[in-house]
N, C-alpha and C. Protein backbone atom coordinates (compact mmCIF):
# COMPACT_ATOMS: atom_id res chain seq x y z
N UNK A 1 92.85 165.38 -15.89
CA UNK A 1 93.35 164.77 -17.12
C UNK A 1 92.29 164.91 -18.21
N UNK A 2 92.47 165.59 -19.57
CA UNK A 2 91.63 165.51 -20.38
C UNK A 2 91.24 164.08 -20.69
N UNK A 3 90.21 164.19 -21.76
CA UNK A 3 90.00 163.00 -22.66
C UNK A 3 90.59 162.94 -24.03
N UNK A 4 90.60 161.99 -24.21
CA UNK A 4 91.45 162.23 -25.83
C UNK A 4 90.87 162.92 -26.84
N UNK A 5 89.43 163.09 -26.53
CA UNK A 5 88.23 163.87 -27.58
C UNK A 5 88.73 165.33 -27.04
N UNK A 6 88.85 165.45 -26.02
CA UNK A 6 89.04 166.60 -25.46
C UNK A 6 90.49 167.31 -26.21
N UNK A 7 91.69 166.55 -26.08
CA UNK A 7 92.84 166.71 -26.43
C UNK A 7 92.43 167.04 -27.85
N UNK A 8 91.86 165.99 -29.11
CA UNK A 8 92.19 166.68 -30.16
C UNK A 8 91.03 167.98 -30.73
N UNK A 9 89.93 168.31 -29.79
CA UNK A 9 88.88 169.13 -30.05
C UNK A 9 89.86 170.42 -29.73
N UNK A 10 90.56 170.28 -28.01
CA UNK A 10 90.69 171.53 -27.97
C UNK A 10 92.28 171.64 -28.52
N UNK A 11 93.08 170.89 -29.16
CA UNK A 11 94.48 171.22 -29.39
C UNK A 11 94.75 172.27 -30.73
N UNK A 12 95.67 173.31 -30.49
CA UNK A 12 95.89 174.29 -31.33
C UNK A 12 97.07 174.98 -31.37
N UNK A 13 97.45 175.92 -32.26
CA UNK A 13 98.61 175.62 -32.93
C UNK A 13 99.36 177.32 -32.16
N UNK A 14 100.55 176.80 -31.94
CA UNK A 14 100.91 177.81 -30.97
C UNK A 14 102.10 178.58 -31.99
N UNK A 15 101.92 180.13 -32.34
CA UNK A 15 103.59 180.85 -32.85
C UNK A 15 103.87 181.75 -32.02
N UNK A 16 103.36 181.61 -30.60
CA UNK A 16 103.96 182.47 -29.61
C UNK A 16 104.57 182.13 -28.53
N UNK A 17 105.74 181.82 -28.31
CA UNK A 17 106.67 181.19 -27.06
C UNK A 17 107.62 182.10 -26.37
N UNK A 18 107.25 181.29 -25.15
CA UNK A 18 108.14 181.96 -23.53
C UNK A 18 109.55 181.68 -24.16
N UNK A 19 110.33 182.20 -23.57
CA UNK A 19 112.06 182.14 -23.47
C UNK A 19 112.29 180.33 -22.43
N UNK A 20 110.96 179.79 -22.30
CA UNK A 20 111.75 178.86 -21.21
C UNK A 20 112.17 177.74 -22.39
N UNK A 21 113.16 177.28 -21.67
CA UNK A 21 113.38 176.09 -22.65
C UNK A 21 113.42 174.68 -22.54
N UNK A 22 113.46 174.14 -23.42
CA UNK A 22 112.55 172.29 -23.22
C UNK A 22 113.89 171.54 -22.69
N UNK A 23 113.89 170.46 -22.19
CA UNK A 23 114.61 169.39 -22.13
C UNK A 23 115.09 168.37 -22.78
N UNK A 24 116.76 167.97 -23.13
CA UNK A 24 116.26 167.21 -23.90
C UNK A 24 116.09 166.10 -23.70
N UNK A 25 115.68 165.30 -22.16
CA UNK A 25 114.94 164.22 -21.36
C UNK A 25 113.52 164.82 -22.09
N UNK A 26 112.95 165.66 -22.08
CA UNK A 26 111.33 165.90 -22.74
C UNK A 26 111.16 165.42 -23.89
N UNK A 27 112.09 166.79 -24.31
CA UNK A 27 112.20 166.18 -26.12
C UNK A 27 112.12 164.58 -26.24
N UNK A 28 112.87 163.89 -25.87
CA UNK A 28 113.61 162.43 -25.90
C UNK A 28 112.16 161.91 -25.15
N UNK A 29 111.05 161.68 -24.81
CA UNK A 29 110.10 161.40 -23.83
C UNK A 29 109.22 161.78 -24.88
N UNK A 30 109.06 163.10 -25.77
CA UNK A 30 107.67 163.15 -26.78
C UNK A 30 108.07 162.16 -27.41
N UNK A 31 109.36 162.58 -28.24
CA UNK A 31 109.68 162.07 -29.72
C UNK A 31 109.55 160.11 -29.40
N UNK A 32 109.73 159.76 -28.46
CA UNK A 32 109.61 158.32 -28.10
C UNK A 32 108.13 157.31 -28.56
N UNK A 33 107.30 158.69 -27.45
CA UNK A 33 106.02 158.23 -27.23
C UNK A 33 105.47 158.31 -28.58
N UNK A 34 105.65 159.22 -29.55
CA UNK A 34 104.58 160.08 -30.35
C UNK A 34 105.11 158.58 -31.81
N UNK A 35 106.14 157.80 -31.44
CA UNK A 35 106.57 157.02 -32.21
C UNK A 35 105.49 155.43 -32.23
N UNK A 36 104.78 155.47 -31.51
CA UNK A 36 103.62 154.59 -31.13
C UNK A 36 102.82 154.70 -31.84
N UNK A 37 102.25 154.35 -33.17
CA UNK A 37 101.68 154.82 -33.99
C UNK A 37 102.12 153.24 -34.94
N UNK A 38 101.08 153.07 -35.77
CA UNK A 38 101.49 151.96 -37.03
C UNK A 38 101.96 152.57 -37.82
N UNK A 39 102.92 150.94 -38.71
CA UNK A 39 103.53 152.06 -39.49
C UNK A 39 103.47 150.65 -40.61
N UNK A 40 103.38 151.03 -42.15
CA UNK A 40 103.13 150.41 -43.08
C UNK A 40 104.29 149.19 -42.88
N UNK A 41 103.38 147.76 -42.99
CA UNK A 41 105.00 146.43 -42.50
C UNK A 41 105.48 146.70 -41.67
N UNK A 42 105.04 147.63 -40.34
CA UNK A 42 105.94 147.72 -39.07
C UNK A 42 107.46 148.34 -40.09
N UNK A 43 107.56 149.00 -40.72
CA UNK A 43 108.73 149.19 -41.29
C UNK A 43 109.03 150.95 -40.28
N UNK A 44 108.38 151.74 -39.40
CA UNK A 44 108.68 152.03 -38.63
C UNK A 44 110.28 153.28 -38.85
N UNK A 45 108.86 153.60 -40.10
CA UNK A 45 110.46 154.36 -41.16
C UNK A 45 111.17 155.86 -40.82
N UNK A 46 111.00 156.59 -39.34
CA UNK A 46 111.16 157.38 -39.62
C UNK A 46 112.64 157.88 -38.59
N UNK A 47 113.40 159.00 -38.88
CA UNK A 47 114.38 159.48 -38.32
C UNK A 47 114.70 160.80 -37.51
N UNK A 48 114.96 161.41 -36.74
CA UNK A 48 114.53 162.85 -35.91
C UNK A 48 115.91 163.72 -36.08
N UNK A 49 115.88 164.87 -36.17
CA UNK A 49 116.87 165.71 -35.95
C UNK A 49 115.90 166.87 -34.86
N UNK A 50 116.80 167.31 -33.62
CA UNK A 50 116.48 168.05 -33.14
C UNK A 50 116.98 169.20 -32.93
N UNK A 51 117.08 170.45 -33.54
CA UNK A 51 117.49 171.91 -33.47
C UNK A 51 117.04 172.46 -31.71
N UNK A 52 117.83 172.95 -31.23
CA UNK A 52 117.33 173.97 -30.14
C UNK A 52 118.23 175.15 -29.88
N UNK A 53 119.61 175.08 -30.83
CA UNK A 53 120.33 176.18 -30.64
C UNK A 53 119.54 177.07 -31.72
N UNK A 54 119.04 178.11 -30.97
CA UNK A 54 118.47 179.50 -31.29
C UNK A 54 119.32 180.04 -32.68
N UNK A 55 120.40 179.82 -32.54
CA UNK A 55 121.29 180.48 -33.60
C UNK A 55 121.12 179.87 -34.89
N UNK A 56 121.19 178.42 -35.19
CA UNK A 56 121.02 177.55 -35.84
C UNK A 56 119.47 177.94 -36.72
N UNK A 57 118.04 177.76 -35.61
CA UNK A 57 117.11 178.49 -36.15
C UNK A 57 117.09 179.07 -37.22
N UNK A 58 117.34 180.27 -36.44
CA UNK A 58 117.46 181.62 -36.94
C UNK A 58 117.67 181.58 -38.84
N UNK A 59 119.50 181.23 -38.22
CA UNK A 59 120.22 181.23 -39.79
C UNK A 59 118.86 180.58 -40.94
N UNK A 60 118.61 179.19 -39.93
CA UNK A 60 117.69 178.19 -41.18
C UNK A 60 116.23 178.91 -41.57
N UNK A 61 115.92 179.36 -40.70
CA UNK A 61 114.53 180.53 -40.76
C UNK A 61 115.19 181.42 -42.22
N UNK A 62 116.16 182.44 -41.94
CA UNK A 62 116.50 183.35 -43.03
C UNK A 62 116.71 182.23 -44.18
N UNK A 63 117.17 181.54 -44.54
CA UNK A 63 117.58 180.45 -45.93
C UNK A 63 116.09 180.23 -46.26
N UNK A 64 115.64 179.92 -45.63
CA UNK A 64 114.45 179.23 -46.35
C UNK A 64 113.54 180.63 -46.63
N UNK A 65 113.28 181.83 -45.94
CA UNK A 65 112.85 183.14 -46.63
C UNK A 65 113.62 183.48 -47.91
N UNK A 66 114.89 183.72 -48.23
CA UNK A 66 115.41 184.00 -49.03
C UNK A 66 115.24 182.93 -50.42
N UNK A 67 114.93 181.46 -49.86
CA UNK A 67 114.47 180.47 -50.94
C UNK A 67 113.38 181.08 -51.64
N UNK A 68 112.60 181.17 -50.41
CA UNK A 68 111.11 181.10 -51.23
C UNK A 68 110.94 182.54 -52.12
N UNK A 69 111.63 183.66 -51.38
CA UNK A 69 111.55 184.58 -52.36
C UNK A 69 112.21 184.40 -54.10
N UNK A 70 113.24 183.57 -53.75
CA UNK A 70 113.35 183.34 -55.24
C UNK A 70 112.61 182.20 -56.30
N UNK A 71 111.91 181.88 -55.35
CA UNK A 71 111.03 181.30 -56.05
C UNK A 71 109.78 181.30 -56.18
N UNK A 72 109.57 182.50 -56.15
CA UNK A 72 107.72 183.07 -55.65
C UNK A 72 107.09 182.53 -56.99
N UNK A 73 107.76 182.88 -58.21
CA UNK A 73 107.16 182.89 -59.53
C UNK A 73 106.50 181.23 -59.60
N UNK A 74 107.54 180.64 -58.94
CA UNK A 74 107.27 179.15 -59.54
C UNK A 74 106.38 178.50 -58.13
N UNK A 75 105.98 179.49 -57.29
CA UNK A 75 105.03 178.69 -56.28
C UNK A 75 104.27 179.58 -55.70
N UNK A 76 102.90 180.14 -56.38
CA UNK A 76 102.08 181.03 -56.92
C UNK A 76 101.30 181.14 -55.16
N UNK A 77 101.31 179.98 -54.17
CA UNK A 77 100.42 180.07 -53.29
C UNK A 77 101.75 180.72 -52.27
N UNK A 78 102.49 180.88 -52.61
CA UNK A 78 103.55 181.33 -51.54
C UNK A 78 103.38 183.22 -51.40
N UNK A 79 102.72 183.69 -52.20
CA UNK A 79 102.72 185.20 -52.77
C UNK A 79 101.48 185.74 -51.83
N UNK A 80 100.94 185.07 -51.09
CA UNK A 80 100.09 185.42 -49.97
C UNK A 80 100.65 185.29 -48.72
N UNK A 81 101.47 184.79 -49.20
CA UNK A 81 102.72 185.19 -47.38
C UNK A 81 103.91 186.38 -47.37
N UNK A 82 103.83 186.93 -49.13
CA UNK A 82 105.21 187.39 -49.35
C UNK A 82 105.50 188.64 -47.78
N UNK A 83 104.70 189.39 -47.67
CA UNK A 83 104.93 190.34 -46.77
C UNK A 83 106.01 189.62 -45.68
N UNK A 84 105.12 188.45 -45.23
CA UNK A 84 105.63 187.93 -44.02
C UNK A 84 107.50 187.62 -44.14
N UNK A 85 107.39 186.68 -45.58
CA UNK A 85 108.83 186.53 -45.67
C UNK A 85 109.70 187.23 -45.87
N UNK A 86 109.49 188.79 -46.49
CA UNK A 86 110.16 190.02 -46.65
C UNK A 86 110.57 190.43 -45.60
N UNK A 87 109.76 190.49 -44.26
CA UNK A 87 110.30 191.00 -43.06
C UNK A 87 111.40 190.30 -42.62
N UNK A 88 112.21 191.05 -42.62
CA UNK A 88 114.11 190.48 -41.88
C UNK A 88 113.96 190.07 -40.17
N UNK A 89 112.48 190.75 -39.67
CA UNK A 89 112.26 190.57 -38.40
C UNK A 89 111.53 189.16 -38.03
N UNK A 90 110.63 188.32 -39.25
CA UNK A 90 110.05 187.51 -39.04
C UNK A 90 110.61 186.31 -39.19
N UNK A 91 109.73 185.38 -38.16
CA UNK A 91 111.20 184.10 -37.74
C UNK A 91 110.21 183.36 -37.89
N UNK A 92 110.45 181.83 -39.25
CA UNK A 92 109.49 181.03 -39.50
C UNK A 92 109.26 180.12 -38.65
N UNK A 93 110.26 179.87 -37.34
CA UNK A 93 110.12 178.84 -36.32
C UNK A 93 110.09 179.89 -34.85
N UNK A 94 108.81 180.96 -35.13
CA UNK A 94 108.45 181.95 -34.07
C UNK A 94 109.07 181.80 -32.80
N UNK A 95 110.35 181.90 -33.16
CA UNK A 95 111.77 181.87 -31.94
C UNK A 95 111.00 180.98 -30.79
N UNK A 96 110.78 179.32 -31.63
CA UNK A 96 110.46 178.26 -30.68
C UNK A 96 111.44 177.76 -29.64
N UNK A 97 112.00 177.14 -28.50
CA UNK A 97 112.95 176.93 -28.21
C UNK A 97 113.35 175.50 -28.76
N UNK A 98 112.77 174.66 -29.46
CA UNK A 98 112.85 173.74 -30.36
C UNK A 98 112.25 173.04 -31.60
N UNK A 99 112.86 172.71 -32.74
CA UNK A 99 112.52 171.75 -33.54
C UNK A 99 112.70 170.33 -34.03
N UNK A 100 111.91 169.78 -33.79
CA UNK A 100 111.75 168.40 -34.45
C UNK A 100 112.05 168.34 -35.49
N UNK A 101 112.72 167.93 -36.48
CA UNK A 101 112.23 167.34 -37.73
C UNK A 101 112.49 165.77 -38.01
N UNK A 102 110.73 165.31 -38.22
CA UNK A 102 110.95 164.03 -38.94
C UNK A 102 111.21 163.92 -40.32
N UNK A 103 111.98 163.16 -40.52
CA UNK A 103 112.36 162.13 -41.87
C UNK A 103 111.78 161.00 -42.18
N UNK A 104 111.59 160.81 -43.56
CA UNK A 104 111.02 159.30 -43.22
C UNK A 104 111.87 158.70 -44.65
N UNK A 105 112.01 157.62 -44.18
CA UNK A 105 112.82 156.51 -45.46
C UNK A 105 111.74 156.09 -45.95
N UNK A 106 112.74 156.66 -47.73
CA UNK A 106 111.77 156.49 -48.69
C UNK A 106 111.56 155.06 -49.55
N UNK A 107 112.32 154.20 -48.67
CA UNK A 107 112.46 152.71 -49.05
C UNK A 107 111.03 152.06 -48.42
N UNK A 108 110.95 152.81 -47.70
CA UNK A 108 109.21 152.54 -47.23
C UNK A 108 108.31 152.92 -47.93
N UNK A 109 107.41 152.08 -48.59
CA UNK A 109 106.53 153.18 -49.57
C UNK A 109 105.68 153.90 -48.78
N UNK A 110 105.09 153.41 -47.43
CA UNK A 110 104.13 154.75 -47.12
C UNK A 110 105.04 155.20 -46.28
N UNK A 111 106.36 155.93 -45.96
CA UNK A 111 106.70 156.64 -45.24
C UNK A 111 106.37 157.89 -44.84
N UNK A 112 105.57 158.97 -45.69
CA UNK A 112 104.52 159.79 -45.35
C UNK A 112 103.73 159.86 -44.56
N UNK A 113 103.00 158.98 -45.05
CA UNK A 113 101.46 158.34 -43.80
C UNK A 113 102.32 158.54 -42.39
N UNK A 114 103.21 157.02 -42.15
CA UNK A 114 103.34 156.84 -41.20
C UNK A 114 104.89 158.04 -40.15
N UNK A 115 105.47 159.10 -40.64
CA UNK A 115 105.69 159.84 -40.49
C UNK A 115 105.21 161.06 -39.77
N UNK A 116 104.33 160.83 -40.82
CA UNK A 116 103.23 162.46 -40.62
C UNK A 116 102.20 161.91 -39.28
N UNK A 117 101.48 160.49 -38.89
CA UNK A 117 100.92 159.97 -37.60
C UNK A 117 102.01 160.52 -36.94
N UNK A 118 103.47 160.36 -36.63
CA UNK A 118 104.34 160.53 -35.22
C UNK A 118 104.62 162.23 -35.17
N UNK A 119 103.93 163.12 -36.74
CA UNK A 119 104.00 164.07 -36.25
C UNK A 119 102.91 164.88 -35.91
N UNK A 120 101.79 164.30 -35.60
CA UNK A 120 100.51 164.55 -35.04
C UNK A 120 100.59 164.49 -33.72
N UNK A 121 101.03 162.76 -33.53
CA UNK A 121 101.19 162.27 -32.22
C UNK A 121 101.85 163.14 -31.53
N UNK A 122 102.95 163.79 -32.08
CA UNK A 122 103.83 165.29 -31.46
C UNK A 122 102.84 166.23 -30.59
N UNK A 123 101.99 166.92 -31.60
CA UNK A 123 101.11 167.56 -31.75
C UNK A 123 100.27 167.37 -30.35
N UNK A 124 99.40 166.19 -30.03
CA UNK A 124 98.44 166.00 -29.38
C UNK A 124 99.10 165.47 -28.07
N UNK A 125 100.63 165.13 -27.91
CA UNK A 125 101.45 165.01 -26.70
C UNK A 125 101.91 166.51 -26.14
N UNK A 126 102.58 167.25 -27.19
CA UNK A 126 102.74 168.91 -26.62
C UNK A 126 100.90 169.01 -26.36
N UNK A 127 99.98 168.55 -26.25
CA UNK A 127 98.85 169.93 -26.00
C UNK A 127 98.37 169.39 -24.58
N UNK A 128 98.74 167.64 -24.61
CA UNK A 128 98.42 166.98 -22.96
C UNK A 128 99.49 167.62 -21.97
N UNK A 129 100.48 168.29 -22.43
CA UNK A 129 101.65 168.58 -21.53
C UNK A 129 101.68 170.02 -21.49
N UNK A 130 100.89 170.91 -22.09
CA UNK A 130 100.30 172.03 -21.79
C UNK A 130 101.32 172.93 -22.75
N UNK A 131 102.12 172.32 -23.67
CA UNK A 131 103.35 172.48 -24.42
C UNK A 131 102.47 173.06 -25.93
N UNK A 132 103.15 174.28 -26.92
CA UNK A 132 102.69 174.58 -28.10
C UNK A 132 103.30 174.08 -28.87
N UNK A 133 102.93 173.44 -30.14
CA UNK A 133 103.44 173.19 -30.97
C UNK A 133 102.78 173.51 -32.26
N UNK A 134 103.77 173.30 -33.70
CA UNK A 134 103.23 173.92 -34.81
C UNK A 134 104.08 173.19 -36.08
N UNK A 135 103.20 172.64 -36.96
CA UNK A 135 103.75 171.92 -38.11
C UNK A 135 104.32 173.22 -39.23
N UNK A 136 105.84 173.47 -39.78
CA UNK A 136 105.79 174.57 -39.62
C UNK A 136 106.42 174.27 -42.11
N UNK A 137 105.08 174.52 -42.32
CA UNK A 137 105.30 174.24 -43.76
C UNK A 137 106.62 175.14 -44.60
N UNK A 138 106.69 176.08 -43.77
CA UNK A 138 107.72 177.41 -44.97
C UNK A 138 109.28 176.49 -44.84
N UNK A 139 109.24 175.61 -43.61
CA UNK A 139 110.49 175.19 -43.66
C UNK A 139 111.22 173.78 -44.97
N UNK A 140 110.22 173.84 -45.50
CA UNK A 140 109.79 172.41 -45.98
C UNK A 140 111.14 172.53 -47.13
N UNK A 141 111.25 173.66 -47.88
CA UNK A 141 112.11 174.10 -49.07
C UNK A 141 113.84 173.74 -48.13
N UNK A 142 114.18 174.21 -47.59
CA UNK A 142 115.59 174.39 -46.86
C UNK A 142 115.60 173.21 -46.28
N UNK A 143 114.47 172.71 -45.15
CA UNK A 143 115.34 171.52 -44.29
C UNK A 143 115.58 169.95 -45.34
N UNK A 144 114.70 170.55 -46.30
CA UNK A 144 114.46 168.88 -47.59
C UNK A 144 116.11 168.97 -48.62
N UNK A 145 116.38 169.88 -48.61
CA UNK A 145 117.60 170.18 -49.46
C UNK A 145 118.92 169.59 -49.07
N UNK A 146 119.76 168.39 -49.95
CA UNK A 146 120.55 167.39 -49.69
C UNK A 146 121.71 168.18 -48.91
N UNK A 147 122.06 168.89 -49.11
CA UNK A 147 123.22 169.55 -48.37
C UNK A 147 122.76 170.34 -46.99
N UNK A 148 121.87 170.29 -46.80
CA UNK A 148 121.34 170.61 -45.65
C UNK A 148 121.04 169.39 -44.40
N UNK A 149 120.66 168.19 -45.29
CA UNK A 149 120.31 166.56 -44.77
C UNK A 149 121.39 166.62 -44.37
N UNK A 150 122.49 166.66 -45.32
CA UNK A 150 124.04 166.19 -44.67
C UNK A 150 124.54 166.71 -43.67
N UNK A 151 124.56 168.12 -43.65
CA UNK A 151 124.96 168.86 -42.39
C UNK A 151 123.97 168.33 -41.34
N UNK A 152 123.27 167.85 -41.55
CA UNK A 152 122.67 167.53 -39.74
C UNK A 152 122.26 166.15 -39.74
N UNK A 153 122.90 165.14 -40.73
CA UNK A 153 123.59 163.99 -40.40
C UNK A 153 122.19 162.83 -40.91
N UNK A 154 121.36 163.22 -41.83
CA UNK A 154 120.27 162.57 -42.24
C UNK A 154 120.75 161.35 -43.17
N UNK A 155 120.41 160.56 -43.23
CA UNK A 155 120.84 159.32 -44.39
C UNK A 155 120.22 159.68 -45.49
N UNK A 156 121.28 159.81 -46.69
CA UNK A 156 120.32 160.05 -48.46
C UNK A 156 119.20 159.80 -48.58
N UNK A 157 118.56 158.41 -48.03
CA UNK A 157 117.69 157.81 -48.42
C UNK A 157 116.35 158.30 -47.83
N UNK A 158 116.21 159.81 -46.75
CA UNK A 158 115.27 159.71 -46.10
C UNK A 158 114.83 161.02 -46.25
N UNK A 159 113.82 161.38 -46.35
CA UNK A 159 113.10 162.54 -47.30
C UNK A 159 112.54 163.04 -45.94
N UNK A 160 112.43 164.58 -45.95
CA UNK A 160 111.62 165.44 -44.94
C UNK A 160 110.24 165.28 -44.85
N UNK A 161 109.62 164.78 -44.16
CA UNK A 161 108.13 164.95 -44.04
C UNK A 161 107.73 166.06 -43.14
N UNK A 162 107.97 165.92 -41.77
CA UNK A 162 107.27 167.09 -40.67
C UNK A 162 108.44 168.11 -40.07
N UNK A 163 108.42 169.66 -39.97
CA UNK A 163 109.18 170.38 -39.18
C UNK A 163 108.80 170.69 -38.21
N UNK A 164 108.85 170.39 -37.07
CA UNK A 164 107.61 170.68 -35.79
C UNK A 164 107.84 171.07 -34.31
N UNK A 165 107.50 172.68 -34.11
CA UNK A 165 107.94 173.38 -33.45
C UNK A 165 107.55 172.79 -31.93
N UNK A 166 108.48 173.11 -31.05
CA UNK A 166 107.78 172.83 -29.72
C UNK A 166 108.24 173.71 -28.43
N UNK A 167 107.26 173.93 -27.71
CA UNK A 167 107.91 175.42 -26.47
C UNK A 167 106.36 175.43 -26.10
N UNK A 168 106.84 175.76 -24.99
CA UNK A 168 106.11 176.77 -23.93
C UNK A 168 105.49 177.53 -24.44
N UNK A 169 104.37 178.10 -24.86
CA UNK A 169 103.50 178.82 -25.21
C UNK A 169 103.64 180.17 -24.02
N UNK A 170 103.82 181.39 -25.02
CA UNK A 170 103.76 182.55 -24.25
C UNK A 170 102.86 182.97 -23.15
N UNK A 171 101.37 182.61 -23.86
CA UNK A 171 100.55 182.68 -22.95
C UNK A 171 99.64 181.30 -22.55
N UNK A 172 98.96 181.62 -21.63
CA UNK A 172 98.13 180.52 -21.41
C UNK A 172 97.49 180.01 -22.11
N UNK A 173 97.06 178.95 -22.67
CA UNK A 173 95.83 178.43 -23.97
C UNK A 173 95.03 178.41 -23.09
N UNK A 174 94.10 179.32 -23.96
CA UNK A 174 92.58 179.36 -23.38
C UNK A 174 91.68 177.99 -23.22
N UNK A 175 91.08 177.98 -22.61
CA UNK A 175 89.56 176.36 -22.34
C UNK A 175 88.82 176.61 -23.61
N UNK A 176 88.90 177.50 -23.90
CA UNK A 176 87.37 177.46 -24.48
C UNK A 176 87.60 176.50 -25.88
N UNK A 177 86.32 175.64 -26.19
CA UNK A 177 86.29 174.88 -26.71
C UNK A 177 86.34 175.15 -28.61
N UNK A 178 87.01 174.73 -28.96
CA UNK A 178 86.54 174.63 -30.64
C UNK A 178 87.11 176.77 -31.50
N UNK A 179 88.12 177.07 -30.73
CA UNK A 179 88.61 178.25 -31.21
C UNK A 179 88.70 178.23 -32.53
N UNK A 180 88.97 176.71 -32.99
CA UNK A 180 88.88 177.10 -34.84
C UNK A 180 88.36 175.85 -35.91
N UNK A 181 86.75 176.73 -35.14
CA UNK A 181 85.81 175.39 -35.64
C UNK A 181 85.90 174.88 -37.15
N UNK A 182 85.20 173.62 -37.11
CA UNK A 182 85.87 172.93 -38.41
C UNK A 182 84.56 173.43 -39.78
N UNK A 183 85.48 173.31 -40.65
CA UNK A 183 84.66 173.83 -42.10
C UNK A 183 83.99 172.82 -41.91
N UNK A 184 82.45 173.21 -43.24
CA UNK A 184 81.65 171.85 -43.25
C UNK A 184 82.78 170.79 -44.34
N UNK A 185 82.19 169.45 -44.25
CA UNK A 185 82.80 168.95 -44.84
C UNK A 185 81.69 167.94 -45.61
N UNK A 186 81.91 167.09 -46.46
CA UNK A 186 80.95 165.75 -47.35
C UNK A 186 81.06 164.56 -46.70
N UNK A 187 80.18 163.73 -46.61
CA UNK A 187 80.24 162.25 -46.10
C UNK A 187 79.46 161.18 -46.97
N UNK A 188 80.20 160.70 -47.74
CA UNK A 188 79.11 160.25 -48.54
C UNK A 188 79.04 158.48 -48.22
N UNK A 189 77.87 158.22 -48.23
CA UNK A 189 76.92 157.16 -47.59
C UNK A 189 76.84 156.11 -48.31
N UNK A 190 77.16 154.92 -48.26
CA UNK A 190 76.80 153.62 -49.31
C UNK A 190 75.87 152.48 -48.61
């Protein structure tokens, strides 16, 4: 059993997955646990949709490429991915066999914060369970879009925070420690 230092030193971000596919007793077993986390007033704001039909993906992968291409002009940091989104072959949820997405109600004022903790908690539960996962930003344009909420049954009131891939990792994750060591950073002292 790792240590929890261990878990978040060595946890890392997986876009390469096996064909096996998750459960949704698993699924239903992360998304539970990873909900253990504070949350601003215990207000405990957040909501899950889970994608695993491949087809579904897919389609939502192409919408949200075709978004962002039309909107390259107006989101200047997106133009360093353009290659990627041009390819008709490239799949922004690297043909995971599932996605998470949390919501969080925006009647909560920190629904962010405490959102974005249960989608960490995701994160550092797929890496104890030997499971890849990946916070997956390109989706952010398509799954946030009201007619999209509706089709997969979100309440008005609850805004996209995390899209978050989860599968079997193609290959084995390596031991070795610290694959993507951390920038320096400032600490300033009082």
């Amino acid at each position: 059993m790792q240590t929890f230092e261990s878990l978040i030193t060595n946890r890392s971000t997986c876009r390469n997955f096996s064909d096996n596919e998750l459960q949704p007793k698993e699924i239903t077993e992360l998304i539970t646990t990873a909900t253990w986390v504070p949350s601003g007033s215990n207000n405990q704001p957040w909501h899950f949709v889970v994608i695993t039909d491949r087809d579904k993906l897919r389609a939502y992968s192409d919408a949200a490429k075709t978004a962002w291409l039309g909107t390259l002009e107006e989101n200047p940091h997106m133009h360093q991915y353009e290659e990627y989104i041009r390819n008709p072959e490239y799949n922004i949820f690297y043909n995971a066999p599932a996605l998470v997405i949390v919501y969080g109600n925006r009647e909560s004022h920190w629904h962010v914060y405490d959102c974005s903790m249960v989608a960490y908690n995701l994160h550092l539960l797929a890496e104890e369970r030997d499971l890849g996962c990946c916070w997956i930003g390109f989706a952010h344009n398509i799954l946030s879009e009201p007619a999209v909420k509706r089709g997969l049954g979100v309440p008005e009131q609850y805004d996209l925070v995390a899209p978050v891939i989860l599968g079997h990792p193609a290959q084995k994750k390596s031991s070795v420690r610290n694959l993507n060591p951390r920038k320096d950073f400032a600490i300033n002292w009082f």
